[in-house]
PDB file of N, CA and C in Angstrom:
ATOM      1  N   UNK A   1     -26.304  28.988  12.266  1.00  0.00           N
ATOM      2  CA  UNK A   1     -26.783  28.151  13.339  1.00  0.00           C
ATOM      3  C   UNK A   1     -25.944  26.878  13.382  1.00  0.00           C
ATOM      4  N   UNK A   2     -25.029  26.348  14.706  1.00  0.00           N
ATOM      5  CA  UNK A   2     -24.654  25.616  15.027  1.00  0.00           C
ATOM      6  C   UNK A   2     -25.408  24.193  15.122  1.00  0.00           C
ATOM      7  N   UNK A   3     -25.532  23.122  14.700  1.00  0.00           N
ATOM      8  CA  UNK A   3     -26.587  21.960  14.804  1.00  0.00           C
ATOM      9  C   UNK A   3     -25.378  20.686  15.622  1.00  0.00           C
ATOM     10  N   UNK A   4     -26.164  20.326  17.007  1.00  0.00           N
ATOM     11  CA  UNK A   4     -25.298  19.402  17.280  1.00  0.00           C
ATOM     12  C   UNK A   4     -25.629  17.787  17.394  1.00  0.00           C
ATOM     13  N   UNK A   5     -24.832  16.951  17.190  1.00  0.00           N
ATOM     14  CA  UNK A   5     -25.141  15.589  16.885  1.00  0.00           C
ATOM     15  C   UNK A   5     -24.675  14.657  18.307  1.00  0.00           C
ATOM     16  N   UNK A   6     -26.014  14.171  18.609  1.00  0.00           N
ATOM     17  CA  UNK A   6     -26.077  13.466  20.347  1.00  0.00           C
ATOM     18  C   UNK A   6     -26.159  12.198  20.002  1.00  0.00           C
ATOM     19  N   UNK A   7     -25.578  11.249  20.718  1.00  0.00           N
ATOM     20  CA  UNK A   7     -25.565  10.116  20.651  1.00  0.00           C
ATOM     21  C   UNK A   7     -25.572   9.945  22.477  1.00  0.00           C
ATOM     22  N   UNK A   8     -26.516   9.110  22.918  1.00  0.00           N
ATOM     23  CA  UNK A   8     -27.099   8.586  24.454  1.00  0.00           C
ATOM     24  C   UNK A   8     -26.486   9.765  25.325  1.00  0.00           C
ATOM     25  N   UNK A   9     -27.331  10.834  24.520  1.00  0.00           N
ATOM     26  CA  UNK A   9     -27.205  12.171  25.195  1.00  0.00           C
ATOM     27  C   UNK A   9     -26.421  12.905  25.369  1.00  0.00           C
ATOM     28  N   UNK A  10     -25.458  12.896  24.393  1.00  0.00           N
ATOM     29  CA  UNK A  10     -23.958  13.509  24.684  1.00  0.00           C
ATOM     30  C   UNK A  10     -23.131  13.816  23.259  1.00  0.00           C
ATOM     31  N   UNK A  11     -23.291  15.708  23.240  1.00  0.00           N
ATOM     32  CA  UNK A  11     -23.149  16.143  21.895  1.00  0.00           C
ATOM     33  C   UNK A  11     -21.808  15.273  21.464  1.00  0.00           C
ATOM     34  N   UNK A  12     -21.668  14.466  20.044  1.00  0.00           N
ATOM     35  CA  UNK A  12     -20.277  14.159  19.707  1.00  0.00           C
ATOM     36  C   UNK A  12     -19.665  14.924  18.321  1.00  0.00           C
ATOM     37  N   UNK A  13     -20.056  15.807  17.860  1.00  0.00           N
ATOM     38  CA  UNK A  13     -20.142  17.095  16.841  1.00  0.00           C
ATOM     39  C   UNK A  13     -21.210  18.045  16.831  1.00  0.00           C
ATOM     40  N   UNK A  14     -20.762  19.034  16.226  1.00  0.00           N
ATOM     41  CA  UNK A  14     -21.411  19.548  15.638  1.00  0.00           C
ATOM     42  C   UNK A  14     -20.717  20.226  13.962  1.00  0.00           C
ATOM     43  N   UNK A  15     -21.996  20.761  13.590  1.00  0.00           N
ATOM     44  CA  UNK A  15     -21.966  21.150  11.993  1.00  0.00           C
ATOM     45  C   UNK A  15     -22.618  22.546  11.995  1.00  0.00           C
ATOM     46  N   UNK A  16     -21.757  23.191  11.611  1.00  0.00           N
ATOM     47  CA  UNK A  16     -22.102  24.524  10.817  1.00  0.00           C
ATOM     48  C   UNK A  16     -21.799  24.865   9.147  1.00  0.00           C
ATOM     49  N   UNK A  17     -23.665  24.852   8.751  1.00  0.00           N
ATOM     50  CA  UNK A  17     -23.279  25.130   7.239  1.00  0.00           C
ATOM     51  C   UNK A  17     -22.970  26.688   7.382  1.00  0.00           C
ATOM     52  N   UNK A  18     -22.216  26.769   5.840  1.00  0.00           N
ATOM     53  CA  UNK A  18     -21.749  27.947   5.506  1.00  0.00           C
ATOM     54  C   UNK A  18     -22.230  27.572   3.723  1.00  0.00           C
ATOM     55  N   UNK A  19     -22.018  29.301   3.291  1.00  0.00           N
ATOM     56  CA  UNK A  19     -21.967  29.289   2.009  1.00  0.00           C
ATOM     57  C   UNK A  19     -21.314  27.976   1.173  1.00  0.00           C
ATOM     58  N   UNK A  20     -19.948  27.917   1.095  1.00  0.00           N
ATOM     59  CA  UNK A  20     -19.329  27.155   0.754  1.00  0.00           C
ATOM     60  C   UNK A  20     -18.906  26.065   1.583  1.00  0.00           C
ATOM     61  N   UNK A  21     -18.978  25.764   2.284  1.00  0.00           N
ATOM     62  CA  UNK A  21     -17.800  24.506   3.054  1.00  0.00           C
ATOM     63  C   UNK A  21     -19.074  24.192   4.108  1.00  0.00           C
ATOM     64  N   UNK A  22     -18.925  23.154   5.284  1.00  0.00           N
ATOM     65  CA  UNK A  22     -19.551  22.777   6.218  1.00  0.00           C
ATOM     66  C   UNK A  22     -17.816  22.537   7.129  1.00  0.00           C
ATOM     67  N   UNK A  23     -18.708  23.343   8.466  1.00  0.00           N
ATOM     68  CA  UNK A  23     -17.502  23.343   9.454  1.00  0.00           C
ATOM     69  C   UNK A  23     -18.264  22.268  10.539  1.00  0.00           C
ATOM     70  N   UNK A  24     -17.363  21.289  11.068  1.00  0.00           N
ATOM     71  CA  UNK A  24     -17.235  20.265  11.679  1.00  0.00           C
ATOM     72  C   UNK A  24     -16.189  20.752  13.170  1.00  0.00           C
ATOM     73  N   UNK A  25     -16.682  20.611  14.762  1.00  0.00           N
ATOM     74  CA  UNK A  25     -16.333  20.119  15.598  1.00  0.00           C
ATOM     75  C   UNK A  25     -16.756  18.689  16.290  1.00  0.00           C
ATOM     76  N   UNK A  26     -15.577  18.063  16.488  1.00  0.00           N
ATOM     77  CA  UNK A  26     -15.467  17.222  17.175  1.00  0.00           C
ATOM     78  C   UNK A  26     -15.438  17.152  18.748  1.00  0.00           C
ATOM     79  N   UNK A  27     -16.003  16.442  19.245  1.00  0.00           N
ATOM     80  CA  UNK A  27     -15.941  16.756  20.821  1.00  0.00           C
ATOM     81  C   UNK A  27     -15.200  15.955  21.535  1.00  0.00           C
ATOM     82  N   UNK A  28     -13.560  15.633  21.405  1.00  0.00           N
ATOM     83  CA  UNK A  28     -12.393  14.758  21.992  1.00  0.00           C
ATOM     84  C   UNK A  28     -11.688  15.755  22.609  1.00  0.00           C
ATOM     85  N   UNK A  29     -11.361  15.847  23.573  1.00  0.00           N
ATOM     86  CA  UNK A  29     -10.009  16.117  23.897  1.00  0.00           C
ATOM     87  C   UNK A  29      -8.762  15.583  22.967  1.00  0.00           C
ATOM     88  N   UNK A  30      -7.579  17.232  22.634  1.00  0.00           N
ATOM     89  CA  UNK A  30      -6.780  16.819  22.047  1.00  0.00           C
ATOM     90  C   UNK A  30      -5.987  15.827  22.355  1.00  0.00           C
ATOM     91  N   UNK A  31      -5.786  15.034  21.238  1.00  0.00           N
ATOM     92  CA  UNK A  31      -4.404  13.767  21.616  1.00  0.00           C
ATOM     93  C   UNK A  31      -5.735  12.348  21.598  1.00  0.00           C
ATOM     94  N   UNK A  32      -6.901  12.832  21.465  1.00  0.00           N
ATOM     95  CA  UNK A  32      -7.377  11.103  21.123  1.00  0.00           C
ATOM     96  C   UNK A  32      -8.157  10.831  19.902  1.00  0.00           C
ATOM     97  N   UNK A  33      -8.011  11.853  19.121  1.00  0.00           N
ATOM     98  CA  UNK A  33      -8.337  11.834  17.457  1.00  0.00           C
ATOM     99  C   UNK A  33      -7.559  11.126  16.975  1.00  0.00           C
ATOM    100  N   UNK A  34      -7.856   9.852  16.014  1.00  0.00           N
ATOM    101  CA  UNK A  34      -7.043   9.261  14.994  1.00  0.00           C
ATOM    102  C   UNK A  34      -7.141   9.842  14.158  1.00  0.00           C
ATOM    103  N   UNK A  35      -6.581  10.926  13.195  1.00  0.00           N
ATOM    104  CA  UNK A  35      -6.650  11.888  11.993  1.00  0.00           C
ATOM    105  C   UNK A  35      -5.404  11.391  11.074  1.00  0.00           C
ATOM    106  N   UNK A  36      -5.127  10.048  10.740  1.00  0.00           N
ATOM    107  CA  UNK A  36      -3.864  10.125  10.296  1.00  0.00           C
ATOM    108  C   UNK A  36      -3.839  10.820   8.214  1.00  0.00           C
ATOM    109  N   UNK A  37      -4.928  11.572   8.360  1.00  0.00           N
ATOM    110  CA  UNK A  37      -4.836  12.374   7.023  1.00  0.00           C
ATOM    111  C   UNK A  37      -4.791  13.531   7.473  1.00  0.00           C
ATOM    112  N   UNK A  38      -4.525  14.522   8.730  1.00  0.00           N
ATOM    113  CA  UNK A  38      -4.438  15.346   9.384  1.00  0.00           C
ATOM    114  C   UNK A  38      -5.454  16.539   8.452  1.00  0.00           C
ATOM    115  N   UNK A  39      -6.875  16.132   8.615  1.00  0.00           N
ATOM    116  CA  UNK A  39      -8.032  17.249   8.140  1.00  0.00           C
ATOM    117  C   UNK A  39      -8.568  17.947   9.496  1.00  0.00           C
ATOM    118  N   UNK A  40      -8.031  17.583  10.492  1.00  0.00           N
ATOM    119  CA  UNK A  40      -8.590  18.336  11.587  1.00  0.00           C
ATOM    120  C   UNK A  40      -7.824  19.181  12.047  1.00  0.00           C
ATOM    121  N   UNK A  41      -7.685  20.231  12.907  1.00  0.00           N
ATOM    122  CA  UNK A  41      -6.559  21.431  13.656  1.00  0.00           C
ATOM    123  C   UNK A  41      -7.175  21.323  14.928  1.00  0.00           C
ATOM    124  N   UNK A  42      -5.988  21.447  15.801  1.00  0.00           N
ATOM    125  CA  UNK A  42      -6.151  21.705  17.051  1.00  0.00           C
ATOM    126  C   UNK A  42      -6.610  22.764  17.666  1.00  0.00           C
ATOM    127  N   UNK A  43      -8.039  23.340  18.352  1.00  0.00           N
ATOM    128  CA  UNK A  43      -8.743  24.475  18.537  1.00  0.00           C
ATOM    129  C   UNK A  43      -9.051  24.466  20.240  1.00  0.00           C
ATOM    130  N   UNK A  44      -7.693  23.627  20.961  1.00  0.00           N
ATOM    131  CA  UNK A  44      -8.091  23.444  22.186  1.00  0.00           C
ATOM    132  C   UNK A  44      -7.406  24.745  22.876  1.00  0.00           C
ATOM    133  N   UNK A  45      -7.309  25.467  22.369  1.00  0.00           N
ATOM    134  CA  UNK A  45      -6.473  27.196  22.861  1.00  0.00           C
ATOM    135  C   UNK A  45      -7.461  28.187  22.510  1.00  0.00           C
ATOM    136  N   UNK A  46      -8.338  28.026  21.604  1.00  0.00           N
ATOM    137  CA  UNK A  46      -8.765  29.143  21.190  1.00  0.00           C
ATOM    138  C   UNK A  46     -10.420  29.399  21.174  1.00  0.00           C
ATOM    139  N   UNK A  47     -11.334  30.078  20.774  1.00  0.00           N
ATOM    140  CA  UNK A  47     -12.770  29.895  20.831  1.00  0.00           C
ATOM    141  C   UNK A  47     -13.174  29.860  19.563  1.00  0.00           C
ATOM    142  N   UNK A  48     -14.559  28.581  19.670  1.00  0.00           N
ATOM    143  CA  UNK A  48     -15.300  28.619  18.813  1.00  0.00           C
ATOM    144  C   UNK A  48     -16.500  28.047  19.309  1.00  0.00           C
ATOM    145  N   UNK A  49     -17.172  28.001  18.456  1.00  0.00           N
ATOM    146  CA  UNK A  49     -18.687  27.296  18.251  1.00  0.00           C
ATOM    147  C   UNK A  49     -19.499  26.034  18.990  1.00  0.00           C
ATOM    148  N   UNK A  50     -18.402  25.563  18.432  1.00  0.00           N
ATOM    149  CA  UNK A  50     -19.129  24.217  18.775  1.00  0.00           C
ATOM    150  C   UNK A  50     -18.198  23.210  20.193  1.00  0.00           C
ATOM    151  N   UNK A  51     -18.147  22.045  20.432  1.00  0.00           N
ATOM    152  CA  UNK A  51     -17.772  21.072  21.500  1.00  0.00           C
ATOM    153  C   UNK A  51     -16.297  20.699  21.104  1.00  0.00           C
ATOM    154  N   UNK A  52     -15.547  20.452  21.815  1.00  0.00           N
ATOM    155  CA  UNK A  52     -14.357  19.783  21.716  1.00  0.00           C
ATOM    156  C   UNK A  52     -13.053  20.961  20.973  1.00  0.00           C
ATOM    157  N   UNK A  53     -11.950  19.695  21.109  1.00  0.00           N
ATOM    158  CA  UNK A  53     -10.762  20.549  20.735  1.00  0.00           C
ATOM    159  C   UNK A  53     -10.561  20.102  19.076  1.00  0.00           C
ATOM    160  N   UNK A  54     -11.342  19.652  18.392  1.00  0.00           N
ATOM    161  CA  UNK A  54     -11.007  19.425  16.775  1.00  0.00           C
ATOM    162  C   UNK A  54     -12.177  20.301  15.673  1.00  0.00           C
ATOM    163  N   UNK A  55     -10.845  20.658  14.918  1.00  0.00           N
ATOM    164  CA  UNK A  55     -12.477  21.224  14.087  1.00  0.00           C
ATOM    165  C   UNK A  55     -11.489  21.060  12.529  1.00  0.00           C
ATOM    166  N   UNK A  56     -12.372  20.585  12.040  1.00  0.00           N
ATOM    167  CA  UNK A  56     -12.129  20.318   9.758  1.00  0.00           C
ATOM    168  C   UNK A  56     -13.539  21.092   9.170  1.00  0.00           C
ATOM    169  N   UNK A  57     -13.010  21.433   7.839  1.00  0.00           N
ATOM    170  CA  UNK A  57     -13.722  21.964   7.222  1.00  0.00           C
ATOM    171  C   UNK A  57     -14.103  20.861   6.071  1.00  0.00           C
ATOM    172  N   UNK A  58     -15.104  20.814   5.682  1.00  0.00           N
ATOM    173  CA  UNK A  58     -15.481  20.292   4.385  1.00  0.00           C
ATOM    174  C   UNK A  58     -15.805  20.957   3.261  1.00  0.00           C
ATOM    175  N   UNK A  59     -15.156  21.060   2.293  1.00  0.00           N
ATOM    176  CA  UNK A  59     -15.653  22.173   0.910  1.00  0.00           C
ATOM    177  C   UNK A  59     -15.790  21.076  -0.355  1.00  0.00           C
ATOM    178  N   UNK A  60     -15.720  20.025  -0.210  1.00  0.00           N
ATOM    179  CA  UNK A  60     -16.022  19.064  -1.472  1.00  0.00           C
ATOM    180  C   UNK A  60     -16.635  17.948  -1.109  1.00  0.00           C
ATOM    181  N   UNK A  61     -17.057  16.871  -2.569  1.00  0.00           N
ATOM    182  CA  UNK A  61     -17.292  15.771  -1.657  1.00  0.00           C
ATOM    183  C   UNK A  61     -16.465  14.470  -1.317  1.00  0.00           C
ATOM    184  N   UNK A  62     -15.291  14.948  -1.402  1.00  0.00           N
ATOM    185  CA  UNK A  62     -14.204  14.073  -1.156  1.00  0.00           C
ATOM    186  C   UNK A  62     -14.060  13.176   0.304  1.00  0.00           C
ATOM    187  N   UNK A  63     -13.631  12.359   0.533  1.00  0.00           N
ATOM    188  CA  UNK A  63     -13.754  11.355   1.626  1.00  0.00           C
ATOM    189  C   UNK A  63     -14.729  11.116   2.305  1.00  0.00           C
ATOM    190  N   UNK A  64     -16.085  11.044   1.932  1.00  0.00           N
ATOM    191  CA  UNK A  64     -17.028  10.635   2.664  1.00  0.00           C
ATOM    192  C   UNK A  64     -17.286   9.802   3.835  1.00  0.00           C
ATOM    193  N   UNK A  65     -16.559   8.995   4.032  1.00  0.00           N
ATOM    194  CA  UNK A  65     -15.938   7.641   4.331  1.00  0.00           C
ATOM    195  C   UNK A  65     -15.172   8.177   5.443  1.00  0.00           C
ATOM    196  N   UNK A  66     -14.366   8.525   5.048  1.00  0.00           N
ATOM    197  CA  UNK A  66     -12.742   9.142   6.040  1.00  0.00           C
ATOM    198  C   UNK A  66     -13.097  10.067   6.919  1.00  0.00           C
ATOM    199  N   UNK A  67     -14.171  11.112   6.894  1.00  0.00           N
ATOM    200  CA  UNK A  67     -15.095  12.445   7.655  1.00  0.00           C
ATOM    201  C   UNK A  67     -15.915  11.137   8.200  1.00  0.00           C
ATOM    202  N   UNK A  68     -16.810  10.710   8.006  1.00  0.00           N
ATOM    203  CA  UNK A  68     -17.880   9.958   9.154  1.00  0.00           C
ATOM    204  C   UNK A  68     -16.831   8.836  10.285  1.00  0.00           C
ATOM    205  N   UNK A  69     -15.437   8.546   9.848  1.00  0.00           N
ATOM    206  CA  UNK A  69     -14.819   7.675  10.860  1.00  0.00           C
ATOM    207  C   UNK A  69     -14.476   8.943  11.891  1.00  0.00           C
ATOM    208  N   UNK A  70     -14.336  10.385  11.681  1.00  0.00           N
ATOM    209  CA  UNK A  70     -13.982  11.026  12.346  1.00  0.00           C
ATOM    210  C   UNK A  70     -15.438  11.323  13.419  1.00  0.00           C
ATOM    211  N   UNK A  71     -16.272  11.083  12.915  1.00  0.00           N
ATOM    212  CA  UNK A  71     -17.429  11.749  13.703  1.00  0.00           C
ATOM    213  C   UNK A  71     -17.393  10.393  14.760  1.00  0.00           C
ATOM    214  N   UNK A  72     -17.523   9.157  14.271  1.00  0.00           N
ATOM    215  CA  UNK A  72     -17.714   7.973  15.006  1.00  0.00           C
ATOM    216  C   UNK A  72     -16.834   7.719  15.826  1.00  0.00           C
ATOM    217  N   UNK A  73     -15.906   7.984  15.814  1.00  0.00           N
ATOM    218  CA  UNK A  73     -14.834   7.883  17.389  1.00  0.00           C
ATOM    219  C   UNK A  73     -15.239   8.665  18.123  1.00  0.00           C
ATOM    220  N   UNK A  74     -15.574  10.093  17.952  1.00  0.00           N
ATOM    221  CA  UNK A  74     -16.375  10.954  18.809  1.00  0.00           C
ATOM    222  C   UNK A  74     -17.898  10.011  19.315  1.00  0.00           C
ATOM    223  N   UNK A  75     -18.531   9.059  18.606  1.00  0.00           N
ATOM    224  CA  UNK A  75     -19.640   8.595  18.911  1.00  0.00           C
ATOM    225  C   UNK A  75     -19.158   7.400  20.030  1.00  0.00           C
ATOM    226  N   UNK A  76     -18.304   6.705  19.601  1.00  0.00           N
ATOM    227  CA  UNK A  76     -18.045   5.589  20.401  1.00  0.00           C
ATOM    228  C   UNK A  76     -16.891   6.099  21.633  1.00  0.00           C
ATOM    229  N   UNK A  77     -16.388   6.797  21.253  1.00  0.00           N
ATOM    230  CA  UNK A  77     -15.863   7.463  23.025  1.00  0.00           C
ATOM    231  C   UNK A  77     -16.337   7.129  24.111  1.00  0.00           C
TER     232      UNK A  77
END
């Protein structure tokens, strides 16, 4: 199950758990993600799940910090 995250009504991710990892779309059009640790791929060609052209995976708990600035540009868009 896809779960999506609204801010003044307007999905700006979503999250799909999995066994291992949590998969993350972003809902930007490509080219206005700041990713300069490049954890996201460009998915604006192809199908998936959730909103937008970005999607990262999470499998640890590494950058906590660095993953929520990615969700929040999607929020403040």
């Amino acid at each position: 199950m896809v779960i999506g995250f609204k801010h003044k009504g307007k999905v700006c991710a979503d999250v799909l758990v999995l066994k291992s990892e949590l998969k993350f779309w972003i809902n930007l059009k490509f080219g206005n993600l700041d990713d300069p640790k490049k954890l996201s791929r460009d998915i604006s060609n192809i199908g998936q799940w959730g909103n937008g052209d970005y999607e990262f995976r999470v499998s640890d708990t590494a950058n906590p910090e660095y993953i929520m600035s990615l969700i929040k540009q999607a929020v403040n868009y």
